[in-house]
Protein backbone atom coordinates (compact mmCIF):
# COMPACT_ATOMS: atom_id res chain seq x y z
CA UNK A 1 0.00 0.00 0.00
CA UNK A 2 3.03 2.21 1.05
CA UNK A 3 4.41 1.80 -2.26
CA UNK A 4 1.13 2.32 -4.19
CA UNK A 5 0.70 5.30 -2.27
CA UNK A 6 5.02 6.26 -3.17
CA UNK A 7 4.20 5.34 -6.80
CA UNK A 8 1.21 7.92 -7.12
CA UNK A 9 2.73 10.95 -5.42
CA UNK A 10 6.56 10.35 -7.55
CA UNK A 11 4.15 10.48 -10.79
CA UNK A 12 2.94 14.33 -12.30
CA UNK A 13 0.73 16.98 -10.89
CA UNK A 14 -1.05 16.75 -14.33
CA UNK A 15 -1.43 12.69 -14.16
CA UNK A 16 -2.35 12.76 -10.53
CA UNK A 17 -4.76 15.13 -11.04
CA UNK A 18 -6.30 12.78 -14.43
CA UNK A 19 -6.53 9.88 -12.35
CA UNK A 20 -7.97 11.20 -8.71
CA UNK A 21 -10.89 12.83 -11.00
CA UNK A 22 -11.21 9.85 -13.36
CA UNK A 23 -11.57 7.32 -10.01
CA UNK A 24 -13.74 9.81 -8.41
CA UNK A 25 -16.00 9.93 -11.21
CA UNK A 26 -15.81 6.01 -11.74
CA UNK A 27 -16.70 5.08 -8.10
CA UNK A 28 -19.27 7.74 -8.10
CA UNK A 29 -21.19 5.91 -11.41
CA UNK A 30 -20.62 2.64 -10.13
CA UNK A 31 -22.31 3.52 -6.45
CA UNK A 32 -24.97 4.96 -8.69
CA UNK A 33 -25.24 1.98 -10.63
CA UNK A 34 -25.01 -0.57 -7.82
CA UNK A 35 -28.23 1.46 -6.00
CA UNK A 36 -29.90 1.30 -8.88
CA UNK A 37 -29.38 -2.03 -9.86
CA UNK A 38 -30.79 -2.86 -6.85
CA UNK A 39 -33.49 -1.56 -6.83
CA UNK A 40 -34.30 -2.55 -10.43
CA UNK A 41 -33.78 -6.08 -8.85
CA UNK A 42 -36.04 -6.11 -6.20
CA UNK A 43 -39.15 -4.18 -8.39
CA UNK A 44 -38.97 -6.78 -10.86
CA UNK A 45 -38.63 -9.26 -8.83
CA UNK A 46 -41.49 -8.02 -6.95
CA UNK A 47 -43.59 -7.77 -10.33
CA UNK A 48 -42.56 -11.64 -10.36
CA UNK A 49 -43.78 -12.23 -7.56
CA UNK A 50 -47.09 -10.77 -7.64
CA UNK A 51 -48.05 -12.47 -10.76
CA UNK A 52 -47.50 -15.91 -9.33
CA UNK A 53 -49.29 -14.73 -6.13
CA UNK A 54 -52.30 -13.70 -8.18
CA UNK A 55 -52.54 -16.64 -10.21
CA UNK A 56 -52.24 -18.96 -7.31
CA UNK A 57 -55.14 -16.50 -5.37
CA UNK A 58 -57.24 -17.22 -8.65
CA UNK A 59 -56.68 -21.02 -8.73
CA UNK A 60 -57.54 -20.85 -5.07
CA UNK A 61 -60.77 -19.02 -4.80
CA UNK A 62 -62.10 -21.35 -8.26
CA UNK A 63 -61.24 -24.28 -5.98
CA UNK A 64 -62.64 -22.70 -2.61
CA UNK A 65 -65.95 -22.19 -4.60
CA UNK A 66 -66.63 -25.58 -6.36
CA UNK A 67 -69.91 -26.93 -4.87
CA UNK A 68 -70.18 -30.25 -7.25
CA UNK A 69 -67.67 -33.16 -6.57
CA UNK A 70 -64.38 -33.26 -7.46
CA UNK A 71 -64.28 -36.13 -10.35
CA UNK A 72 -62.39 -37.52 -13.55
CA UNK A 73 -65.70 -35.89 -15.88
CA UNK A 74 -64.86 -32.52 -14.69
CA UNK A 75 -61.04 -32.53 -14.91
CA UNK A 76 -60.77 -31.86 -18.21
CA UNK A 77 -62.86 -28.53 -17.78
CA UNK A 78 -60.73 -27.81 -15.03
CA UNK A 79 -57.74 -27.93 -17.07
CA UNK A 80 -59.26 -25.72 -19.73
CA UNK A 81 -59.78 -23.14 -16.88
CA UNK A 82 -55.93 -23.48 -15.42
CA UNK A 83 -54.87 -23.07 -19.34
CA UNK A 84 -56.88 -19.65 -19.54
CA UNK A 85 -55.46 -18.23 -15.94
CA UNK A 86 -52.23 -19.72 -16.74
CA UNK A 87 -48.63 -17.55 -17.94
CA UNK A 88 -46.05 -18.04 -19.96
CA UNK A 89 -43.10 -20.05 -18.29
CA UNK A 90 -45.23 -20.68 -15.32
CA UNK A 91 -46.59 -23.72 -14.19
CA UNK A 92 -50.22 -24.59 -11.94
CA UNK A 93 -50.51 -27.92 -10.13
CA UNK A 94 -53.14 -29.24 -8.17
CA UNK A 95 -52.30 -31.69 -5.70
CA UNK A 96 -54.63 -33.80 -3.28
CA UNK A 97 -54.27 -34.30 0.55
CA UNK A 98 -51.63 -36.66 -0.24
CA UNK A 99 -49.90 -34.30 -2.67
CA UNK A 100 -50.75 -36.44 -5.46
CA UNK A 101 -51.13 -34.12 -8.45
CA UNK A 102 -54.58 -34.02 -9.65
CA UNK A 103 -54.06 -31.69 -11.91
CA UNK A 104 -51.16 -30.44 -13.76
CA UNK A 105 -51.14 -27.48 -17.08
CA UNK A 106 -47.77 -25.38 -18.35
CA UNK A 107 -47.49 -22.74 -20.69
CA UNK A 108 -43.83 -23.00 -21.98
CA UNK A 109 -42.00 -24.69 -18.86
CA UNK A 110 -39.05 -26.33 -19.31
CA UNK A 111 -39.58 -30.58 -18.28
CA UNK A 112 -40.84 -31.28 -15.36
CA UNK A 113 -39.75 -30.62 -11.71
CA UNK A 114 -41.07 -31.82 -8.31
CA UNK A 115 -40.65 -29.07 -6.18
CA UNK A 116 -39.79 -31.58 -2.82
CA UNK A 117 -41.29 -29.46 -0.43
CA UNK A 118 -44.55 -28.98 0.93
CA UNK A 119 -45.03 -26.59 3.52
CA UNK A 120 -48.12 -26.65 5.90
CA UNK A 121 -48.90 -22.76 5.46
CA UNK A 122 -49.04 -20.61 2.60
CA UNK A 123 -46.61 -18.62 1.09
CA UNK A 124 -44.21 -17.90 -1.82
CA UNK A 125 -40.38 -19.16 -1.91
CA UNK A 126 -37.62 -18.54 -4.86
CA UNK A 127 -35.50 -21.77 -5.43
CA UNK A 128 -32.93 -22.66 -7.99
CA UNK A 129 -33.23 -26.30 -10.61
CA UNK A 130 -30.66 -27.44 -12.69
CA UNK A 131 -28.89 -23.73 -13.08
CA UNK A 132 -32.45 -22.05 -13.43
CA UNK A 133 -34.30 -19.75 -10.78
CA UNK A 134 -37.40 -20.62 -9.77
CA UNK A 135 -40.45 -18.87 -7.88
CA UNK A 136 -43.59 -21.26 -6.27
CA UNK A 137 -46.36 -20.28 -4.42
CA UNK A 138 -48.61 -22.65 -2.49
CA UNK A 139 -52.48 -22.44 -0.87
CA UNK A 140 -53.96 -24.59 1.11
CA UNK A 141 -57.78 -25.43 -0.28
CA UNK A 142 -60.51 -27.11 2.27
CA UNK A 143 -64.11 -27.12 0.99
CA UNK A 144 -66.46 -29.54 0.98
CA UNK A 145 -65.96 -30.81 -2.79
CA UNK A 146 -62.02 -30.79 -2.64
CA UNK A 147 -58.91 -30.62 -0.11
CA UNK A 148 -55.40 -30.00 -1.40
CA UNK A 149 -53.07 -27.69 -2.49
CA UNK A 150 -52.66 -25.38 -5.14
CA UNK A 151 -49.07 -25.17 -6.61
CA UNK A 152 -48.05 -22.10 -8.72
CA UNK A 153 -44.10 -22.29 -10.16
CA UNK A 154 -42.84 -19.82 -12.47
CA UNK A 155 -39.92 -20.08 -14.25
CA UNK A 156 -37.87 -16.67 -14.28
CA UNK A 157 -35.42 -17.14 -17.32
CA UNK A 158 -37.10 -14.31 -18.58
CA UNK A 159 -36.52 -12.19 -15.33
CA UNK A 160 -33.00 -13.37 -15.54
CA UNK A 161 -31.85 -12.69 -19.28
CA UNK A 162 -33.39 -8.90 -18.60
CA UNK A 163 -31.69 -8.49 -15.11
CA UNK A 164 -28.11 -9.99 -17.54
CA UNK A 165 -29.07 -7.57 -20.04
CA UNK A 166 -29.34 -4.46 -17.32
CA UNK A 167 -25.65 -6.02 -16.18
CA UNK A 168 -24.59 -5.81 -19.48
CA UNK A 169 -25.52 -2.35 -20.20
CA UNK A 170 -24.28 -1.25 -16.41
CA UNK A 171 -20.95 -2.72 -17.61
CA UNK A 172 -20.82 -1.05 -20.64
CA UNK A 173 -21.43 2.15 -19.51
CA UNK A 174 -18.99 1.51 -16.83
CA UNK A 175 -16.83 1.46 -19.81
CA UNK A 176 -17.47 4.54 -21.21
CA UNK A 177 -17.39 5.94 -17.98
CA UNK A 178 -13.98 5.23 -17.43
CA UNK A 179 -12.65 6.51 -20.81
CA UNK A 180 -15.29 9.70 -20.41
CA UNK A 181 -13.18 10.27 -16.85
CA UNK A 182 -9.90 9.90 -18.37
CA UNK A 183 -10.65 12.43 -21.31
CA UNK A 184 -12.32 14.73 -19.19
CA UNK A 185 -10.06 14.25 -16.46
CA UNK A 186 -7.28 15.07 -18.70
CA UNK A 187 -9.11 18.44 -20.05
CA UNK A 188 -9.58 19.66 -16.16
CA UNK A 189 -6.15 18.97 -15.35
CA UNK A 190 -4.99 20.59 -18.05
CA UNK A 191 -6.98 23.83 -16.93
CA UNK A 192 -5.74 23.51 -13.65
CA UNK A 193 -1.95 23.36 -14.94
CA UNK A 194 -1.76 25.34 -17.69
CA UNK A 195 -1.42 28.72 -15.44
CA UNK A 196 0.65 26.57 -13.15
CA UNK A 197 2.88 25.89 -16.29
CA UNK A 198 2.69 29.82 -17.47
CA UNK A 199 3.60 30.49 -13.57
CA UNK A 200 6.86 28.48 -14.09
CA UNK A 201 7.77 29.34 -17.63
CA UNK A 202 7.57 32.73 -16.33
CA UNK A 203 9.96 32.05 -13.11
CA UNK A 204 12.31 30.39 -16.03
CA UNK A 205 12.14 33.84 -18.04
CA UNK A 206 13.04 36.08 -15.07
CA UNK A 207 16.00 34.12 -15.12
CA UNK A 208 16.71 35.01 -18.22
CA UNK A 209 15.20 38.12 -19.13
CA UNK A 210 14.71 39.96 -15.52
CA UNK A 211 12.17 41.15 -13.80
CA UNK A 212 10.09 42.73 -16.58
CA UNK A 213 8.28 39.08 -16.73
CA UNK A 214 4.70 39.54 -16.13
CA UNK A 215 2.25 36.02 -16.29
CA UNK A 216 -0.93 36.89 -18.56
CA UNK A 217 -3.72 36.76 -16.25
CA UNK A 218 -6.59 34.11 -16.69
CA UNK A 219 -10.30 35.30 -17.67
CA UNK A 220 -11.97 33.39 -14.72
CA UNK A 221 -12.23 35.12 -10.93
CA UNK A 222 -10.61 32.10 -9.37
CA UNK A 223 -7.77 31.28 -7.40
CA UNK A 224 -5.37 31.04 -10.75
CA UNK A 225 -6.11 35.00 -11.23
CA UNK A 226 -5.42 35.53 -7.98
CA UNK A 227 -1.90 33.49 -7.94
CA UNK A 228 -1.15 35.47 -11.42
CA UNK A 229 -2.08 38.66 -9.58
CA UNK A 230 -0.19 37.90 -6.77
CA UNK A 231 2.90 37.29 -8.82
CA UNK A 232 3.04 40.08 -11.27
CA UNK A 233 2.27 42.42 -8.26
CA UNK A 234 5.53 40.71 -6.82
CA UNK A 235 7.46 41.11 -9.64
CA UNK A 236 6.74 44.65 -9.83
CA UNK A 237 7.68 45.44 -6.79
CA UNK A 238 10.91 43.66 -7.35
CA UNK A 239 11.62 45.46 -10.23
CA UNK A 240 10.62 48.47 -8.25
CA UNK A 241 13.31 47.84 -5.64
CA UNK A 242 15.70 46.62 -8.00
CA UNK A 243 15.96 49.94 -9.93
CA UNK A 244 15.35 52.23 -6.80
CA UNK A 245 18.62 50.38 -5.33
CA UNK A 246 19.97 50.50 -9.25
CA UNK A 247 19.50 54.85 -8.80
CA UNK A 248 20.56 54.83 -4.96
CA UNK A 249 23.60 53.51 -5.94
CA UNK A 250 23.87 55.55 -8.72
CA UNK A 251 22.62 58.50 -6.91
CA UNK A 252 25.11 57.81 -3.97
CA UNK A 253 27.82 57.50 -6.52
CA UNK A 254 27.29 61.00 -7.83
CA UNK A 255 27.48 62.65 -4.64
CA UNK A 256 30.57 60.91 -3.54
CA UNK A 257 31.95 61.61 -6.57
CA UNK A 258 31.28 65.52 -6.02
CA UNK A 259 33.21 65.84 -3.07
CA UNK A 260 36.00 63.45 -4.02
CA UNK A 261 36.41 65.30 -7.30
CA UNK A 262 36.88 68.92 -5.39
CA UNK A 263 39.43 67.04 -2.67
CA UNK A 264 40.96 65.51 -5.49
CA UNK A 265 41.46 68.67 -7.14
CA UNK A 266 42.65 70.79 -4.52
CA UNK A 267 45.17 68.43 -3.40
CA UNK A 268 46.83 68.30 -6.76
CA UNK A 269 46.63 71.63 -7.00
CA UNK A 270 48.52 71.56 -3.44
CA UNK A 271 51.15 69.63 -5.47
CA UNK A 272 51.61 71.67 -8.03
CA UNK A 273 52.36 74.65 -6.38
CA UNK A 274 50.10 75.68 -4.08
CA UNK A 275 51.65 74.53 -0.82
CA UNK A 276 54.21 77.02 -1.27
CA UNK A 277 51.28 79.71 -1.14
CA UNK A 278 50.26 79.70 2.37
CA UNK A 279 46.60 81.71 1.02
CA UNK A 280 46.15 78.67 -1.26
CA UNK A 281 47.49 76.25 1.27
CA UNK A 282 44.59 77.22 3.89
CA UNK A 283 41.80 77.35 1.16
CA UNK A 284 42.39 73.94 0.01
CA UNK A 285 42.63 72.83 3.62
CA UNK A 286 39.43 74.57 4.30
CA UNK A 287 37.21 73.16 1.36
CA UNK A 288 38.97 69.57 2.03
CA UNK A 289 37.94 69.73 5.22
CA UNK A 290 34.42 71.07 4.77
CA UNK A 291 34.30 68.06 1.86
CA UNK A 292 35.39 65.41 4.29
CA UNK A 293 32.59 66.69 6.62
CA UNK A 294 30.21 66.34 3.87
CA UNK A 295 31.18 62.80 2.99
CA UNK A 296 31.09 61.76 6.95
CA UNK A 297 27.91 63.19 6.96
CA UNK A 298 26.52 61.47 3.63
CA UNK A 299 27.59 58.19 5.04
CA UNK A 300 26.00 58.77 8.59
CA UNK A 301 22.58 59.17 7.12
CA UNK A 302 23.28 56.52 4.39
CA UNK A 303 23.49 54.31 7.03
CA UNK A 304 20.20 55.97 8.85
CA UNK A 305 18.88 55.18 5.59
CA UNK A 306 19.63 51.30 5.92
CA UNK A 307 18.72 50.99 9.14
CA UNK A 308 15.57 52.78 8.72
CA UNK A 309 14.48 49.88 6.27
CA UNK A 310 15.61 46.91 9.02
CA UNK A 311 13.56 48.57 12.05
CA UNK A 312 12.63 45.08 14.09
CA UNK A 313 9.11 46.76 15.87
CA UNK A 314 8.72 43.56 18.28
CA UNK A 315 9.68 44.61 21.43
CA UNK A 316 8.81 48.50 21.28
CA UNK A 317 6.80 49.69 24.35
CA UNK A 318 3.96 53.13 23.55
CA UNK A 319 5.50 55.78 24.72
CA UNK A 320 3.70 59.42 25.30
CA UNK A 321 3.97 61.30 22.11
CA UNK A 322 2.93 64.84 23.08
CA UNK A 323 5.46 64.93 25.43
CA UNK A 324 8.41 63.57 23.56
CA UNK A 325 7.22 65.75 20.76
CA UNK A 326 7.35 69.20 22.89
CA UNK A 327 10.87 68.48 24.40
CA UNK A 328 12.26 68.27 20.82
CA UNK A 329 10.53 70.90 19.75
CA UNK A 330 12.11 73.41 23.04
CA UNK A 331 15.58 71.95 22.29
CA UNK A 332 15.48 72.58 18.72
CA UNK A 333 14.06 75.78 19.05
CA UNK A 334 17.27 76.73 21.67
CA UNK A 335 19.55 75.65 19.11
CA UNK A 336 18.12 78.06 16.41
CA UNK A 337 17.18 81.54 18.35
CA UNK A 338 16.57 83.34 15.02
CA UNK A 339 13.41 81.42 14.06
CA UNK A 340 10.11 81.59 16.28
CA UNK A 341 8.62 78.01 16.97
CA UNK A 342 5.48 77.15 18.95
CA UNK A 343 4.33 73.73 20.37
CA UNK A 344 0.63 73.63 20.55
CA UNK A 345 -1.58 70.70 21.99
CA UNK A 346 -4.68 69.79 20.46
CA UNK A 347 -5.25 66.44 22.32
CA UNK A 348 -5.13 64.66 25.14
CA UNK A 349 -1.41 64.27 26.95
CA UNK A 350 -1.53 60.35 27.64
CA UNK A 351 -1.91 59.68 23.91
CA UNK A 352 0.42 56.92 23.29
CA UNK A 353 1.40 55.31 20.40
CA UNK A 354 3.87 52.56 19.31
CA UNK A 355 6.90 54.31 17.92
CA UNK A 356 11.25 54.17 18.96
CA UNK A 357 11.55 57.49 21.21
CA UNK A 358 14.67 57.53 19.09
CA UNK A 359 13.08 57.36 15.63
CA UNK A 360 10.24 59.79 16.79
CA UNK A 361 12.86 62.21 17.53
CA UNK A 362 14.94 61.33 14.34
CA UNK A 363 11.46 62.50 12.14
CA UNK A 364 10.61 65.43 14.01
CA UNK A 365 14.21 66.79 14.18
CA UNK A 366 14.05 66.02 10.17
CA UNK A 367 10.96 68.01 9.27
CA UNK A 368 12.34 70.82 11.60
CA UNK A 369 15.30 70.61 9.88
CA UNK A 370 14.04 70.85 6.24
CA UNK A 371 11.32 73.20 7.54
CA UNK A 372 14.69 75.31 8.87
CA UNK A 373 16.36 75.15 5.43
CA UNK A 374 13.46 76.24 3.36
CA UNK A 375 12.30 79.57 5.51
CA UNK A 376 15.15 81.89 4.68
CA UNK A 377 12.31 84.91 4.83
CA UNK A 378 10.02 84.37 7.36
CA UNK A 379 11.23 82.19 10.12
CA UNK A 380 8.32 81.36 11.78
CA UNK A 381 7.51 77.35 12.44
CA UNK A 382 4.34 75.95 13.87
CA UNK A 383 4.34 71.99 15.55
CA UNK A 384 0.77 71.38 15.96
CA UNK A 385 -0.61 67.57 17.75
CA UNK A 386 -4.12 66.78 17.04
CA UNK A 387 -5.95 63.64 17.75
CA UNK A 388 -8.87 62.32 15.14
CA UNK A 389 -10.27 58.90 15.25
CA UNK A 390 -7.56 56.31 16.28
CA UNK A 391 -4.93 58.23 15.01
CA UNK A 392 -2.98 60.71 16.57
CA UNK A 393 -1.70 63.74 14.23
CA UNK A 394 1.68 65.70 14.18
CA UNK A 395 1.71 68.56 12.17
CA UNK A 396 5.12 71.18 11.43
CA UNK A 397 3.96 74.12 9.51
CA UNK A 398 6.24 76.72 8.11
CA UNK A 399 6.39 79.67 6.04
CA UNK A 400 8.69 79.16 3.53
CA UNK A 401 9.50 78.92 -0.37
CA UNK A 402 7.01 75.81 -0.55
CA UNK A 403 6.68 72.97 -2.77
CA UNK A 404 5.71 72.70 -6.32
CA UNK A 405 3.09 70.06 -7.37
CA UNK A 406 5.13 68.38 -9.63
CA UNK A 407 8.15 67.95 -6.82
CA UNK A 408 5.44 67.13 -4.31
CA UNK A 409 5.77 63.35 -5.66
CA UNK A 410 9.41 63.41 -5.09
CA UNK A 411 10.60 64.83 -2.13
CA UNK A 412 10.33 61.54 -0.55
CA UNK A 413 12.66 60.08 -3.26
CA UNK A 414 16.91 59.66 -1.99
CA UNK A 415 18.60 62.32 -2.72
CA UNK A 416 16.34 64.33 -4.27
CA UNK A 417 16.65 68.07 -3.21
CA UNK A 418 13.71 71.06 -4.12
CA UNK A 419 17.01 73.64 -4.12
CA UNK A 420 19.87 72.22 -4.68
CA UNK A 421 22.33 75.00 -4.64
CA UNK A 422 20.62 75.92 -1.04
CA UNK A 423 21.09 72.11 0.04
CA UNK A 424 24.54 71.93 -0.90
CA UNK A 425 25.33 75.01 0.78
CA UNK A 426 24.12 73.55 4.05
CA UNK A 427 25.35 70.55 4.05
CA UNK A 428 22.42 68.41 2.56
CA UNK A 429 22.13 65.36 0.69
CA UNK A 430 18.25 64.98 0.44
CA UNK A 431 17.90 61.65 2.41
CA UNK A 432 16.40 63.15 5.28
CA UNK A 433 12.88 63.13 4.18
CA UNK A 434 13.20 59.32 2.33
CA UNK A 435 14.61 58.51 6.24
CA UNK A 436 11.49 59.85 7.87
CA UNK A 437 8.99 58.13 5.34
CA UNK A 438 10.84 54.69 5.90
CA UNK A 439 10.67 54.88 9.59
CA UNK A 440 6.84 55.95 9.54
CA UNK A 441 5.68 53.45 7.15
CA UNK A 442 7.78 51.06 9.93
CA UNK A 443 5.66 51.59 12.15
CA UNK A 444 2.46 51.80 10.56
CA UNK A 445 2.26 55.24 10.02
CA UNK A 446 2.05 57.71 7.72
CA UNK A 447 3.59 61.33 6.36
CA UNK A 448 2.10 63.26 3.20
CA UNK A 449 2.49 66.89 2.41
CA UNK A 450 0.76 69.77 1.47
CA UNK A 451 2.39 72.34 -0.40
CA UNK A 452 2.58 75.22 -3.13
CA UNK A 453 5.33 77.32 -4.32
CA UNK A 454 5.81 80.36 -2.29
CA UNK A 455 3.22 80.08 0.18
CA UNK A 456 4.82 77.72 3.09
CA UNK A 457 4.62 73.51 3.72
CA UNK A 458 2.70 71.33 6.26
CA UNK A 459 4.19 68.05 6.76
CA UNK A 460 1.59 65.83 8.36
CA UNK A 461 2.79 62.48 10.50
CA UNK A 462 0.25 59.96 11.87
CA UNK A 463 0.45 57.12 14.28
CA UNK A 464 -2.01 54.63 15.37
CA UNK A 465 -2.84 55.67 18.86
CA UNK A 466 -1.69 52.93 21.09
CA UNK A 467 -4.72 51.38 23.44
């Protein structure tokens, strides 16, 4: 059985899938078949067996009602009468108290046969003579012109050859059943693995051909569709990350390649001649030095940038945002005395939520930052906490040079900067903001923007408020 079992799972999905439907459709015709063979059976066997009981009833009541004498003259009529109630392959005896037979008439019975039994009641019983099948039914008859028994025996060759014949055709369409479950067996399975097989061949072409592989998407609303949708969803994502990391290096490149390129320079120009100018010699100390800072500072927040994507969330305790929020917001404002910036409360002070104290004070220092950078007229920043629904709000509002519509959808991107020549000049890469998206969407969160040229930016963060 163990090896039966082996045998069926080492064979294919396809074939597996063939025979389980073409058995399953098998057994269910031949449990049909069986019930209704069955009952076919015992109905005509029951029609048997109420002919033979209503010939015997017929013979019976004649007998019950004779009033002359039973004798040799009248016989003959009697026989006349058995002929008429008589069917074919059935056979009426009349037998005296000593079961001699009296009487004896056959309409097509095979020979003769001597039933051997004679039971003291009435009834009906189905026994078997040389190969054939046999039904007889007895009554007892007591009157005053004749005591015996009358004997009914029907032959049921007939009921036999038509019970064959319904064997026969069960068979045959047991026949057709089988080849109808293999062919249609085979046509399910192959619906069932063609998308399987367009999922793999697929799999094989990202191999070759990369991530651009897409599966073609079934008609029906089933499972299949879902897989394909699934999949091609996948893949674009993966193609998504694979050419953001393809421009992040690319992009990271570039801006190491800026400040290399000026070190580079001045150093050779240090070569040259220009150590032996001591004006020259500080310059190029100065702008190497201000260069180095820039490249320490592009790999501190490249790495801020990895680690933002490999935040592990599991064993982060709520802590009070309003409160964390406010003490940045004091510090930050100490560190820059030229700018005015309010805290202002809109909820309740418990609010928690489920956030890093660290990361929540790595995005608001961000979005002060940036909100710093872009306000060279009117330094004036507003951080504004509101609660609404299950979420709890942090807003930082400022008046400066704003956002365009079309950079709206790309601020978030790595190092993408609104003004460069202003980021450059202090110090900026443009990762902050793609650091502060990662780490919200971390922990469930989430940051948008609204902005327009010239008229000031609200960056809004949300949190799930932690019960």
């Amino acid at each position: 059985m163990k090896r039966l079992i082996h045998s069926f799972q080492s064979i294919s999905l396809k074939w597996r899938l063939t025979l389980s439907t073409s058995l399953l459709m098998f057994l269910t015709f031949i449990i049909f078949s069986f019930a209704e063979y069955e009952i076919l059976y015992n109905w005509l066997l029951g029609q048997e067996r109420e002919a033979v009981s209503k010939t015997r009833d017929e013979v019976a009541a004649y007998y019950q009602q004779i009033n002359r004498p039973f004798q040799n003259t009248n016989v003959r009529d009697m026989e006349n009468l058995l002929l008429k109630l008589n069917d074919k392959h059935q056979l009426i005896r009349i037998l005296d108290i000593n079961h001699n037979i009296v009487i004896s008439v056959s309409n097509d019975f095979p020979g003769q046969l001597s039933t051997a039994k004679y039971p003291s009641r009435d009834g009906i019983e189905q026994f078997q003579y040389e190969g054939d099948l046999y039904l007889v039914a007895w009554e007892h008859v007591n009157s005053r012109s004749f005591q015996g028994t009358v004997e009914v025996v029907r032959n049921l060759k007939s009921f036999e050859d038509l019970i064959n014949i319904i064997l026969m055709i069960i068979f045959g369409f047991a026949l057709a059943t089988i080849l109808i479950s293999i062919v249609s067996g085979l046509i399910i399975s192959r619906q069932y693995i063609n998308p399987i097989k367009g999922l793999n061949q697929a799999i094989m072409r990202v191999k070759e051909e990369g991530f651009q592989t897409r599966v073609t998407e079934t008609q029906h609303d089933d499972e299949f569709r879902e897989l394909t949708t699934i999949f091609n969803e996948m893949m674009e994502r993966v193609e998504e990350t694979f050419q953001q990391q393809k421009q992040f290096v690319e992009d990271a490149s570039h801006e190491l390649r800026t400040p290399i390129a000026v070190i580079d320079g001045h150093i050779a120009l240090l070569k040259r001649w220009g150590k032996n100018d001591p004006d020259v010699l500080e310059e190029s100390l100065s702008v190497c030095k201000s260069e180095i800072g820039r490249l320490q500072k592009l790999v501190l927040e490249l790495l801020e940038l990895t680690r933002s994507e490999t935040i592990e969330n599991a064993e982060i305790t709520p802590i009070p945002i309003v409160e964390v929020v406010e003490q940045i917001t004091k510090t930050f404002a100490i560190l820059h005395p030229d700018f005015t910036i309010t805290f202002n409360n809109k909820t309740e002070d418990k609010v928690q939520t489920l956030i890093s104290k660290h990361h929540l004070e790595q995005i608001i220092l961000i979005l002060l930052d940036n909100a710093v950078k872009y306000s060279p007229y009117e330094k004036r920043i507003d951080v504004l906490i509101q609660k609404e629904s299950d979420k709890v709000f942090v807003k930082i509002i400022d008046q400066g040079l704003g956002i365009s519509e079309v950079e709206k959808n790309k601020i978030f991107n790595r190092f993408y900067r609104v003004d460069k020549a202003r980021s450059r000049e202090q110090g900026g890469v443009g990762l902050g903001l793609s650091i502060a998206k990662r780490i919200v969407e971390k922990y469930k969160g989430d940051i948008a923007v609204n902005s327009s040229e010239n008229s000031g930016s609200t960056f809004i963060v949300n949190f799930p408020i932690s019960k």
